[in-house]
C-alpha atoms as a PDB file:
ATOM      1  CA  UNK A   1       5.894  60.748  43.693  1.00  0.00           C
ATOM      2  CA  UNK A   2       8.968  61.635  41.497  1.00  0.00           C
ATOM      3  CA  UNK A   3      12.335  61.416  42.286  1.00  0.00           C
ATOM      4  CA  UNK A   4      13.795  63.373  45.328  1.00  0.00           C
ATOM      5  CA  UNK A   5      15.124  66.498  44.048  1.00  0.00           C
ATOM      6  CA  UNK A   6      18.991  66.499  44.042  1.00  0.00           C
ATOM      7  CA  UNK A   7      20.382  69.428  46.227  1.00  0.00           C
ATOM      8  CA  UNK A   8      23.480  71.528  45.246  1.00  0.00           C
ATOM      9  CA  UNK A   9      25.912  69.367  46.690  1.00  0.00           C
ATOM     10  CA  UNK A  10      24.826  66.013  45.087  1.00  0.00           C
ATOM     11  CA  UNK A  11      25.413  68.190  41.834  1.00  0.00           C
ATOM     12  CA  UNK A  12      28.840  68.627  42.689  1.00  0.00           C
ATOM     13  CA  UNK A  13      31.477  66.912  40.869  1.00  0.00           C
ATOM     14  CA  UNK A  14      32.972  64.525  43.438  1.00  0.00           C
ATOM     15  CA  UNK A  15      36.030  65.646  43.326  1.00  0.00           C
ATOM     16  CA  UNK A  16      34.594  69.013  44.988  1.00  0.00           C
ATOM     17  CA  UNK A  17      32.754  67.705  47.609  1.00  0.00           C
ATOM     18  CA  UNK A  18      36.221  65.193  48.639  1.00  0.00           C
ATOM     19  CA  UNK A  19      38.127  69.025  48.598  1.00  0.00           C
ATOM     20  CA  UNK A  20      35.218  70.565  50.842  1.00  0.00           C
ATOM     21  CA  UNK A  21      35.244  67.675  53.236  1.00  0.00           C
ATOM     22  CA  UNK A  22      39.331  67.419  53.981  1.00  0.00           C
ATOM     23  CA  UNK A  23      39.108  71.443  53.869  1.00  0.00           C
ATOM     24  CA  UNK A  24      36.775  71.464  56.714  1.00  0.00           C
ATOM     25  CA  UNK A  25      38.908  68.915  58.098  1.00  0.00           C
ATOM     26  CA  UNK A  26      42.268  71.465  57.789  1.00  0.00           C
ATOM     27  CA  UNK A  27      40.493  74.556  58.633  1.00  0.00           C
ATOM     28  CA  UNK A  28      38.719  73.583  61.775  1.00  0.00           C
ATOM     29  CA  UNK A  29      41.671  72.019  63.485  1.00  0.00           C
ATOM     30  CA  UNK A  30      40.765  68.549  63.093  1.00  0.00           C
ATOM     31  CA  UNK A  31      43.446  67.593  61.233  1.00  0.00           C
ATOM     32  CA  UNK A  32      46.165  70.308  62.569  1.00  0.00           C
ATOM     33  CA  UNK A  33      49.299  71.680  61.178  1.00  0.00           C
ATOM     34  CA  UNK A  34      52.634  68.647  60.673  1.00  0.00           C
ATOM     35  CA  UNK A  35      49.778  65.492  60.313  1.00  0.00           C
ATOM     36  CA  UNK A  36      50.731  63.213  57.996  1.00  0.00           C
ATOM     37  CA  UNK A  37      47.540  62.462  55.622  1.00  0.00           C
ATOM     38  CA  UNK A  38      46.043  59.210  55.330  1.00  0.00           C
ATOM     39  CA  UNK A  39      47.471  56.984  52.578  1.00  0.00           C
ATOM     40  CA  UNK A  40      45.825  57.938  49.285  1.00  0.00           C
ATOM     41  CA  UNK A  41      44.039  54.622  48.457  1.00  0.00           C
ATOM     42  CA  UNK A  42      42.817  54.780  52.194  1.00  0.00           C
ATOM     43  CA  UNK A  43      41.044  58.514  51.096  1.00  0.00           C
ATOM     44  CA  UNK A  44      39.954  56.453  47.853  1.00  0.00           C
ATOM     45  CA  UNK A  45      38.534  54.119  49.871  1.00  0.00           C
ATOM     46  CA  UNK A  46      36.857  56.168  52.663  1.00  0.00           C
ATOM     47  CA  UNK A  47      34.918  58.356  50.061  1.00  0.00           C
ATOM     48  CA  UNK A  48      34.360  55.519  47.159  1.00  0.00           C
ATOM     49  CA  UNK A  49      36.212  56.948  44.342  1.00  0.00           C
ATOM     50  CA  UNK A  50      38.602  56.204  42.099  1.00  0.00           C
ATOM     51  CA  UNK A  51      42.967  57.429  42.139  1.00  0.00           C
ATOM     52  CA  UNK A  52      42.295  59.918  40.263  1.00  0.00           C
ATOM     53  CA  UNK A  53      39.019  61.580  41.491  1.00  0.00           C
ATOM     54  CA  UNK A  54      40.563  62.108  44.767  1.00  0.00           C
ATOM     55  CA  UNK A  55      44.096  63.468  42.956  1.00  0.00           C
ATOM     56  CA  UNK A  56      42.034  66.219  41.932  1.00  0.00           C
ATOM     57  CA  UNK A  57      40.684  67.036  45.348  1.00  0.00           C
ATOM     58  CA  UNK A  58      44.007  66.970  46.530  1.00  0.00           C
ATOM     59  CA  UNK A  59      45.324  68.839  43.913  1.00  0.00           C
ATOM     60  CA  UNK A  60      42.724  72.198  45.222  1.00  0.00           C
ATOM     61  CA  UNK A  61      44.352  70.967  49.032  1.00  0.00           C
ATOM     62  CA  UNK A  62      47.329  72.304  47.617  1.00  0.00           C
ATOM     63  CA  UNK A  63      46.686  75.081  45.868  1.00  0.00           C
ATOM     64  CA  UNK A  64      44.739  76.299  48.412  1.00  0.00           C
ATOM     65  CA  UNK A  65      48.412  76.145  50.401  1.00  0.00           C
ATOM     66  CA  UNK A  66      46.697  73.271  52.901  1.00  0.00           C
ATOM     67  CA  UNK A  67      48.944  70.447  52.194  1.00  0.00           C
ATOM     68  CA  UNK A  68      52.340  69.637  51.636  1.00  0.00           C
ATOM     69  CA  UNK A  69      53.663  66.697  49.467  1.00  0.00           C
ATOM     70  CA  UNK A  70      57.531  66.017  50.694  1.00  0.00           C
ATOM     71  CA  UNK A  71      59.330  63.843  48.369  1.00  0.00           C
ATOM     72  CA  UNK A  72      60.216  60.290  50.153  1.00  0.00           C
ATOM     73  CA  UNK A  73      57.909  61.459  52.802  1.00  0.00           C
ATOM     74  CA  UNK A  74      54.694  62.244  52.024  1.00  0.00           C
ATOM     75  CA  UNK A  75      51.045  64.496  52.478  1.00  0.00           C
ATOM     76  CA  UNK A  76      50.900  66.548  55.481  1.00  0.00           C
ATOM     77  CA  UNK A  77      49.090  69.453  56.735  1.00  0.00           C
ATOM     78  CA  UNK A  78      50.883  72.685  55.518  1.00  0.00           C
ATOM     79  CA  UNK A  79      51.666  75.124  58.418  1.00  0.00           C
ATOM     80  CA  UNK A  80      49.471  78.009  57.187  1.00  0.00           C
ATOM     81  CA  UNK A  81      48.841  81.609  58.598  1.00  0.00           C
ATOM     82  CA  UNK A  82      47.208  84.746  57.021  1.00  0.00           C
ATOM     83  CA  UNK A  83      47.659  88.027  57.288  1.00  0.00           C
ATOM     84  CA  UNK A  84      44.798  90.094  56.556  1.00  0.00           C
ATOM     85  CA  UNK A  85      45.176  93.309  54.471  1.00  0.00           C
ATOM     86  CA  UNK A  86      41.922  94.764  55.988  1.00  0.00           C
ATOM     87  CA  UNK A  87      43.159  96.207  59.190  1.00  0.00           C
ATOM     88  CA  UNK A  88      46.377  97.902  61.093  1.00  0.00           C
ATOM     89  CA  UNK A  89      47.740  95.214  62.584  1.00  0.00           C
ATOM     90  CA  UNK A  90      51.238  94.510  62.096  1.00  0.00           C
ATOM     91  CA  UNK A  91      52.577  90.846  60.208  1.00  0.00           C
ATOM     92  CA  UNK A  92      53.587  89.685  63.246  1.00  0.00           C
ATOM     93  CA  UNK A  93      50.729  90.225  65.727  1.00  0.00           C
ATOM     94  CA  UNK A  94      48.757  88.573  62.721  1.00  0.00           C
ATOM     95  CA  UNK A  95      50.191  85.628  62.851  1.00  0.00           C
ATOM     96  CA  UNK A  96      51.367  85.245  66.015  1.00  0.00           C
ATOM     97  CA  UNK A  97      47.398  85.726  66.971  1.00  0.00           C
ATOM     98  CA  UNK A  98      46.844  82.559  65.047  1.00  0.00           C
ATOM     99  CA  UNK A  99      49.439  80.346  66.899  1.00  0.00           C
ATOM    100  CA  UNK A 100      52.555  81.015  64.877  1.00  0.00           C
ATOM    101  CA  UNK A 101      55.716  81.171  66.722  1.00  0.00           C
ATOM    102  CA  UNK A 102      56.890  84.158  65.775  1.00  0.00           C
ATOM    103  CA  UNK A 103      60.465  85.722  66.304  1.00  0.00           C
ATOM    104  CA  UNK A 104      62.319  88.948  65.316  1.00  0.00           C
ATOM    105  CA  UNK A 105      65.913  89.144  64.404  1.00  0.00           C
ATOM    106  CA  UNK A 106      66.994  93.055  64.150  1.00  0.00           C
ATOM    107  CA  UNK A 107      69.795  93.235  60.759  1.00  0.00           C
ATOM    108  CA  UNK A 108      70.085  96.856  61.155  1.00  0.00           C
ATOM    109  CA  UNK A 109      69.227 100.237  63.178  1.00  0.00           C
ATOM    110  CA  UNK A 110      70.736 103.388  61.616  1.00  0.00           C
ATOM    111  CA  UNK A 111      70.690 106.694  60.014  1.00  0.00           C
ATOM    112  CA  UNK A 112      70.961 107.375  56.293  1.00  0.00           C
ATOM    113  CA  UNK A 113      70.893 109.278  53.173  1.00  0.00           C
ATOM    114  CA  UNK A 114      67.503 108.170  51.845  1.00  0.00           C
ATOM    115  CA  UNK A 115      66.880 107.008  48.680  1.00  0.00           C
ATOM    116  CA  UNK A 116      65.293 109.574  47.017  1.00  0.00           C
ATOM    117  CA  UNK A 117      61.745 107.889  46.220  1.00  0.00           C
ATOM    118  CA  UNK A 118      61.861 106.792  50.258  1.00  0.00           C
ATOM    119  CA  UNK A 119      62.913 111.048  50.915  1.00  0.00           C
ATOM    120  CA  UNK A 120      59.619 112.341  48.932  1.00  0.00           C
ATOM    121  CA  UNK A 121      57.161 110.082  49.721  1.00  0.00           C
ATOM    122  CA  UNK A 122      58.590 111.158  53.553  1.00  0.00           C
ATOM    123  CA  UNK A 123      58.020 114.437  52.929  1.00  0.00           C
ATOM    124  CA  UNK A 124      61.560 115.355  53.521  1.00  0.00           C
ATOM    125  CA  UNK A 125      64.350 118.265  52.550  1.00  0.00           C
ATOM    126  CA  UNK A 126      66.909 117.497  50.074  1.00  0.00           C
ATOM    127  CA  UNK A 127      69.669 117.381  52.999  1.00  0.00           C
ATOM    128  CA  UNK A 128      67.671 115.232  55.412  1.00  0.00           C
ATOM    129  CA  UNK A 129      68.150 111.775  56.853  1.00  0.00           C
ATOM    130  CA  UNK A 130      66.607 108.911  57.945  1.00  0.00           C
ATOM    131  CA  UNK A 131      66.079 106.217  60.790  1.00  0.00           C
ATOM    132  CA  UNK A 132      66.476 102.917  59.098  1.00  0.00           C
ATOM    133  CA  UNK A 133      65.209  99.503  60.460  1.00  0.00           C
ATOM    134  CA  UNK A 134      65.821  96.468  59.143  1.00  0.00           C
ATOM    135  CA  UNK A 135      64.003  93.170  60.946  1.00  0.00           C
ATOM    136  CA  UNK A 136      63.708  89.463  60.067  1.00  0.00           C
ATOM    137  CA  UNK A 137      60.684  87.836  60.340  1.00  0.00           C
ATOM    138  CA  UNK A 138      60.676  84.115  61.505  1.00  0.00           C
ATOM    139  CA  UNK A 139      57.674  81.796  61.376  1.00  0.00           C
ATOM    140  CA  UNK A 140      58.543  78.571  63.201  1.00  0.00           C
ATOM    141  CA  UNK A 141      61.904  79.027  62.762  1.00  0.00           C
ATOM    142  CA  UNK A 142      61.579  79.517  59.200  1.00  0.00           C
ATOM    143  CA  UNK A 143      62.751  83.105  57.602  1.00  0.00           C
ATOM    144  CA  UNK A 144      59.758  84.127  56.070  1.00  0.00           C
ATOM    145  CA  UNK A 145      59.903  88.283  55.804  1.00  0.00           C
ATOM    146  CA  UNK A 146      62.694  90.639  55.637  1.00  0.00           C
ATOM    147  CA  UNK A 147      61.277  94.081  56.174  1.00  0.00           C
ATOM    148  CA  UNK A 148      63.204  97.564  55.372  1.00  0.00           C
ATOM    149  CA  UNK A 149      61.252 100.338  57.439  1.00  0.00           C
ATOM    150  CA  UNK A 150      62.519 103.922  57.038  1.00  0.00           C
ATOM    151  CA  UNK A 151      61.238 106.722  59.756  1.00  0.00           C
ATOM    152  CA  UNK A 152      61.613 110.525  60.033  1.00  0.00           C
ATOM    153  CA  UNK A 153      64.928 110.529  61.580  1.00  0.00           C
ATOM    154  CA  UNK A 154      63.434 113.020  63.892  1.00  0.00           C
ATOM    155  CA  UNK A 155      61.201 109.665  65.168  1.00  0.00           C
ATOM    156  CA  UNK A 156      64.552 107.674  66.316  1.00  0.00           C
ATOM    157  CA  UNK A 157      65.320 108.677  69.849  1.00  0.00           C
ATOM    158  CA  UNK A 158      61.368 107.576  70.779  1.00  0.00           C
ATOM    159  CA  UNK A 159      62.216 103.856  68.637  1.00  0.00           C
ATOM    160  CA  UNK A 160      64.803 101.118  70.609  1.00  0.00           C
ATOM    161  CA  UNK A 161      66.027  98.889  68.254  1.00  0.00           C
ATOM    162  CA  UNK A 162      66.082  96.174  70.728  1.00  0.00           C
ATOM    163  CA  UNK A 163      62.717  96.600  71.867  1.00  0.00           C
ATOM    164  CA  UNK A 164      61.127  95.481  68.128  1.00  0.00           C
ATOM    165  CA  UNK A 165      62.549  92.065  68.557  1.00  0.00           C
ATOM    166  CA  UNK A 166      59.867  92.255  71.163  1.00  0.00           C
ATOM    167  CA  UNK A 167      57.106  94.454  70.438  1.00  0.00           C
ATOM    168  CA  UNK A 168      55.706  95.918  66.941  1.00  0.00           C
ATOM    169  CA  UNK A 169      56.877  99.318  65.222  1.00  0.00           C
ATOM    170  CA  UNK A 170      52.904 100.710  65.332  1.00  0.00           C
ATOM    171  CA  UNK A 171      52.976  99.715  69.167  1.00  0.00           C
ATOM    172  CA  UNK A 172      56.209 101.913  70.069  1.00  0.00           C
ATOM    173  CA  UNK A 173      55.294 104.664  67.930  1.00  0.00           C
ATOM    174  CA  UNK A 174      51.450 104.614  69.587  1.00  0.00           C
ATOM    175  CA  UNK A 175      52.918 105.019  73.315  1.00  0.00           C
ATOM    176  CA  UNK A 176      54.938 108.024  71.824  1.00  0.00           C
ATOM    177  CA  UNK A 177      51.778 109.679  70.860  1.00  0.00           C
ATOM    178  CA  UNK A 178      52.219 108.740  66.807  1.00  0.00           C
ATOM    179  CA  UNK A 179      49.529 106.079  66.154  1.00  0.00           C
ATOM    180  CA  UNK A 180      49.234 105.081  62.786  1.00  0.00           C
ATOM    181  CA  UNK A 181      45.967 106.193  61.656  1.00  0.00           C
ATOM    182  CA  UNK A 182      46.074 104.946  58.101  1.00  0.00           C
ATOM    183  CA  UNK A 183      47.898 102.753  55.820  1.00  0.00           C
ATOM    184  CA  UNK A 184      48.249 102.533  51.679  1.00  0.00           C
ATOM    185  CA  UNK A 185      49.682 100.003  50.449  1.00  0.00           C
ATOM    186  CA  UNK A 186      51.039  98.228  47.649  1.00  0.00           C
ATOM    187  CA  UNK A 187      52.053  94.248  46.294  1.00  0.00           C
ATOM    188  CA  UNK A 188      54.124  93.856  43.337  1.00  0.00           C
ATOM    189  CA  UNK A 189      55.757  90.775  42.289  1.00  0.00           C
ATOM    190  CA  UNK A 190      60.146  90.831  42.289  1.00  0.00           C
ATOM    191  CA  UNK A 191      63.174  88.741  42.702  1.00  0.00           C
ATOM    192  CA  UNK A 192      64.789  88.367  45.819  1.00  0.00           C
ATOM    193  CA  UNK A 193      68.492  90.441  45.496  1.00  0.00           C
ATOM    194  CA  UNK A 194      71.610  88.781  47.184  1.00  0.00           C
ATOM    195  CA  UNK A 195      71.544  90.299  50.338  1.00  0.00           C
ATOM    196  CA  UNK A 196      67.838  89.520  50.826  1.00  0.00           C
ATOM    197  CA  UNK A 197      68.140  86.138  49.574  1.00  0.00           C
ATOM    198  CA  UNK A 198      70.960  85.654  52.449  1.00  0.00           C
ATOM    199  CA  UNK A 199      68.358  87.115  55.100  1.00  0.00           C
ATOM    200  CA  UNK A 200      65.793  84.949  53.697  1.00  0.00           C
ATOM    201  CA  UNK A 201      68.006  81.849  53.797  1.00  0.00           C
ATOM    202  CA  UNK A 202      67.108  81.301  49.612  1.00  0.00           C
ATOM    203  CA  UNK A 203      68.717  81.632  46.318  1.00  0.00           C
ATOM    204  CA  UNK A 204      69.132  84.636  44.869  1.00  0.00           C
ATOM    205  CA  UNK A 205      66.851  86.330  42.030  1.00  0.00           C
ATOM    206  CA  UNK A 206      64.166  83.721  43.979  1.00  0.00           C
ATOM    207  CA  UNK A 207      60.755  84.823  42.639  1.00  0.00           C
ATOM    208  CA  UNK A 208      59.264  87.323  45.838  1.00  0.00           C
ATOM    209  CA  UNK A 209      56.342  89.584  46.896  1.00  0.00           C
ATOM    210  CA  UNK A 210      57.166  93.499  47.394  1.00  0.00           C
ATOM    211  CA  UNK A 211      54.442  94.910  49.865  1.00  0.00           C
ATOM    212  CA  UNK A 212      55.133  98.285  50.023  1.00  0.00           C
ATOM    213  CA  UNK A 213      53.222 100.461  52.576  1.00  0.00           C
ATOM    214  CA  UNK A 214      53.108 104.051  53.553  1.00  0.00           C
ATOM    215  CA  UNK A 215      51.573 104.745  57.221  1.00  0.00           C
ATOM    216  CA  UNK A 216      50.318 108.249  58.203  1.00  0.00           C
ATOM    217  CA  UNK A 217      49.313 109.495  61.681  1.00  0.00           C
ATOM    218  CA  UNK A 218      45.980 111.136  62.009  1.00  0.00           C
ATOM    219  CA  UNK A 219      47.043 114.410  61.115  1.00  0.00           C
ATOM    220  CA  UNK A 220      47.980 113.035  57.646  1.00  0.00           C
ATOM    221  CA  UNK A 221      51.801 113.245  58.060  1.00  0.00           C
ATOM    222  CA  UNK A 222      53.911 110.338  57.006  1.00  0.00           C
ATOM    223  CA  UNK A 223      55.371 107.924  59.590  1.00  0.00           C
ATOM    224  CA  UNK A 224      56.736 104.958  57.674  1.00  0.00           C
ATOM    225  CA  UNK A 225      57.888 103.833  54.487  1.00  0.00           C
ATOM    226  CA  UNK A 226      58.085 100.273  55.535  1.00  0.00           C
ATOM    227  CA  UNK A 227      59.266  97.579  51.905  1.00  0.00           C
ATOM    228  CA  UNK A 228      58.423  93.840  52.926  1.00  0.00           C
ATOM    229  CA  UNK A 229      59.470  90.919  51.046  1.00  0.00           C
ATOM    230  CA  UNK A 230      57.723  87.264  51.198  1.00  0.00           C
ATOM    231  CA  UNK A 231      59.507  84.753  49.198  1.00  0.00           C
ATOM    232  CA  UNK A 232      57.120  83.381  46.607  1.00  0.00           C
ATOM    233  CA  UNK A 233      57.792  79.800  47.955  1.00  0.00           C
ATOM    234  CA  UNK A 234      55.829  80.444  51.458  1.00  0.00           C
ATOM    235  CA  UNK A 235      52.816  83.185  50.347  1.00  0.00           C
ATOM    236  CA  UNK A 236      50.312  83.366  47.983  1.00  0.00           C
ATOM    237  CA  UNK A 237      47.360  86.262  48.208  1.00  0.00           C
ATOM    238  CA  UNK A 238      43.850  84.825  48.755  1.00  0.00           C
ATOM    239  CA  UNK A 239      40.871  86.875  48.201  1.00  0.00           C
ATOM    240  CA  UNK A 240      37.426  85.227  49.456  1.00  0.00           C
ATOM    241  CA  UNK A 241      34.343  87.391  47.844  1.00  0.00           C
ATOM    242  CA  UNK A 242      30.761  87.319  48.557  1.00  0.00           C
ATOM    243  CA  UNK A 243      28.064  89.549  46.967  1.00  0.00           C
ATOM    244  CA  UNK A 244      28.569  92.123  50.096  1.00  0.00           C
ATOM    245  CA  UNK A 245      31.973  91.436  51.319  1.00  0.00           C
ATOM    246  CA  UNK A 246      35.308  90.916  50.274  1.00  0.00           C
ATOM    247  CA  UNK A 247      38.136  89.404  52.449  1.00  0.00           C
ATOM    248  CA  UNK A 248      41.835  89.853  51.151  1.00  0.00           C
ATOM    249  CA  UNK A 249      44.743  88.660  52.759  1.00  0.00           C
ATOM    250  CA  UNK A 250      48.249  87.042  52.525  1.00  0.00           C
ATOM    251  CA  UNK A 251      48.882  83.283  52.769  1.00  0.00           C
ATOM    252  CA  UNK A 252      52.530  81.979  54.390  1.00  0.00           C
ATOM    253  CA  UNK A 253      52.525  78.371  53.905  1.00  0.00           C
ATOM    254  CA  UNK A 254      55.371  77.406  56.456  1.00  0.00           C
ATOM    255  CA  UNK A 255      56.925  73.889  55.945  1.00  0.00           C
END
């Protein structure tokens, strides 16, 4: 009899299968979010391979946004929660739904003059206002969103400010009888400005994520142009494809 046919995995380079292994590790909860990593020669050791090889593993651990390295410190489970860009749910019921502790600071509640790109894509007059919300997102404590929302000002008097620290814009608006029925949106990469840099507790012109959205109710009228900035130091955009599905969604890495 010939040699035992090698399978797909003994054909992977070593340094994959090392990646796949701590991954699973991460992912299912077996190593969970703030554990300091074993020391790198005892990983070495454990899987028979040199430094390096397991470097490289490593190195995929954190650009997958699963580890941390803190200087003086060292490897530890990155604190990591998606949002997924395939449904209606709202950032924070996202992550909060995956354990995040998540808290909402409220900047600003007014009325405006809109801008006039906010005022079209509203469907607005020349003369009319807007109901402007401004929120901070927190993720452990950690500033990770600052999120400019601008409503029909018509919509204000059925919106209390203080109520979104609690509850989600799409929730209110749904009790009111305006359910979002659909959502387009948009990412495009920016710097952060100085008074979203304050919010955001980082330096300004900070490299950033614009996700711009535009929510409709089922009758096709526009609800909300809502502008959301990640810092590009917490969030990345992961896309997992298969030959009949794609899954897309954001990536905070909160340390």
């Amino acid at each position: 009899m010939g040699p035992a046919r090698r399978t797909a995995d003994d054909r992977q380079p070593k340094y994959l299968r090392i990646h796949a292994d701590l991954r699973d590790r991460i992912t299912s909860g077996k190593w969970p979010p703030g554990l300091p990593l074993p020391a790198q020669r005892e990983l070495a050791s454990e899987f028979g391979v040199s430094i390096m090889t397991l470097r490289q593993a490593l190195q995929l651990l954190a650009d997958d946004g699963l580890i941390d390295t803190r200087h003086g410190s060292g490897t530890f489970v990155a604190s990591r929660y998606a949002y997924h860009l395939g449904h209606l749910r709202s950032f924070a019921a996202d992550l909060a739904g995956q354990g995040a502790e998540i808290s909402t600071r409220l900047l600003a509640a007014d009325t405006i003059d809109p801008p006039e790109p906010v005022g079209a894509r509203l469907g607005l007059g020349a003369s009319s206002q807007v109901f402007r919300l401004r929120r901070l997102r927190l993720a452990d404590d950690r500033p990770v969103i600052v999120q400019t929302s601008y409503l029909p000002r018509e919509l204000a008097p059925a919106i209390d400010p203080d109520d979104l620290c609690q509850r989600g814009l799409y929730t209110v608006l749904a009790e009111h009888g305006l359910a979002v029925a659909r959502t387009t949106e948009t990412i495009t990469p920016t710097t952060l400005g100085p008074a979203d840099a304050r919010d955001l507790a980082r330096s300004g012109g900070t490299p950033a994520l614009l996700s711009h959205q535009v929510s409709f109710a089922a009758d096709g009228a526009p609800l909300i142009d809502d502008h959301a900035l990640l810092p590009g130091d917490s969030v990345a955009i992961t896309a997992s494809r298969s030959a009949d599905e794609l899954d897309v969604h954001y990536t905070l890495t909160i340390g």
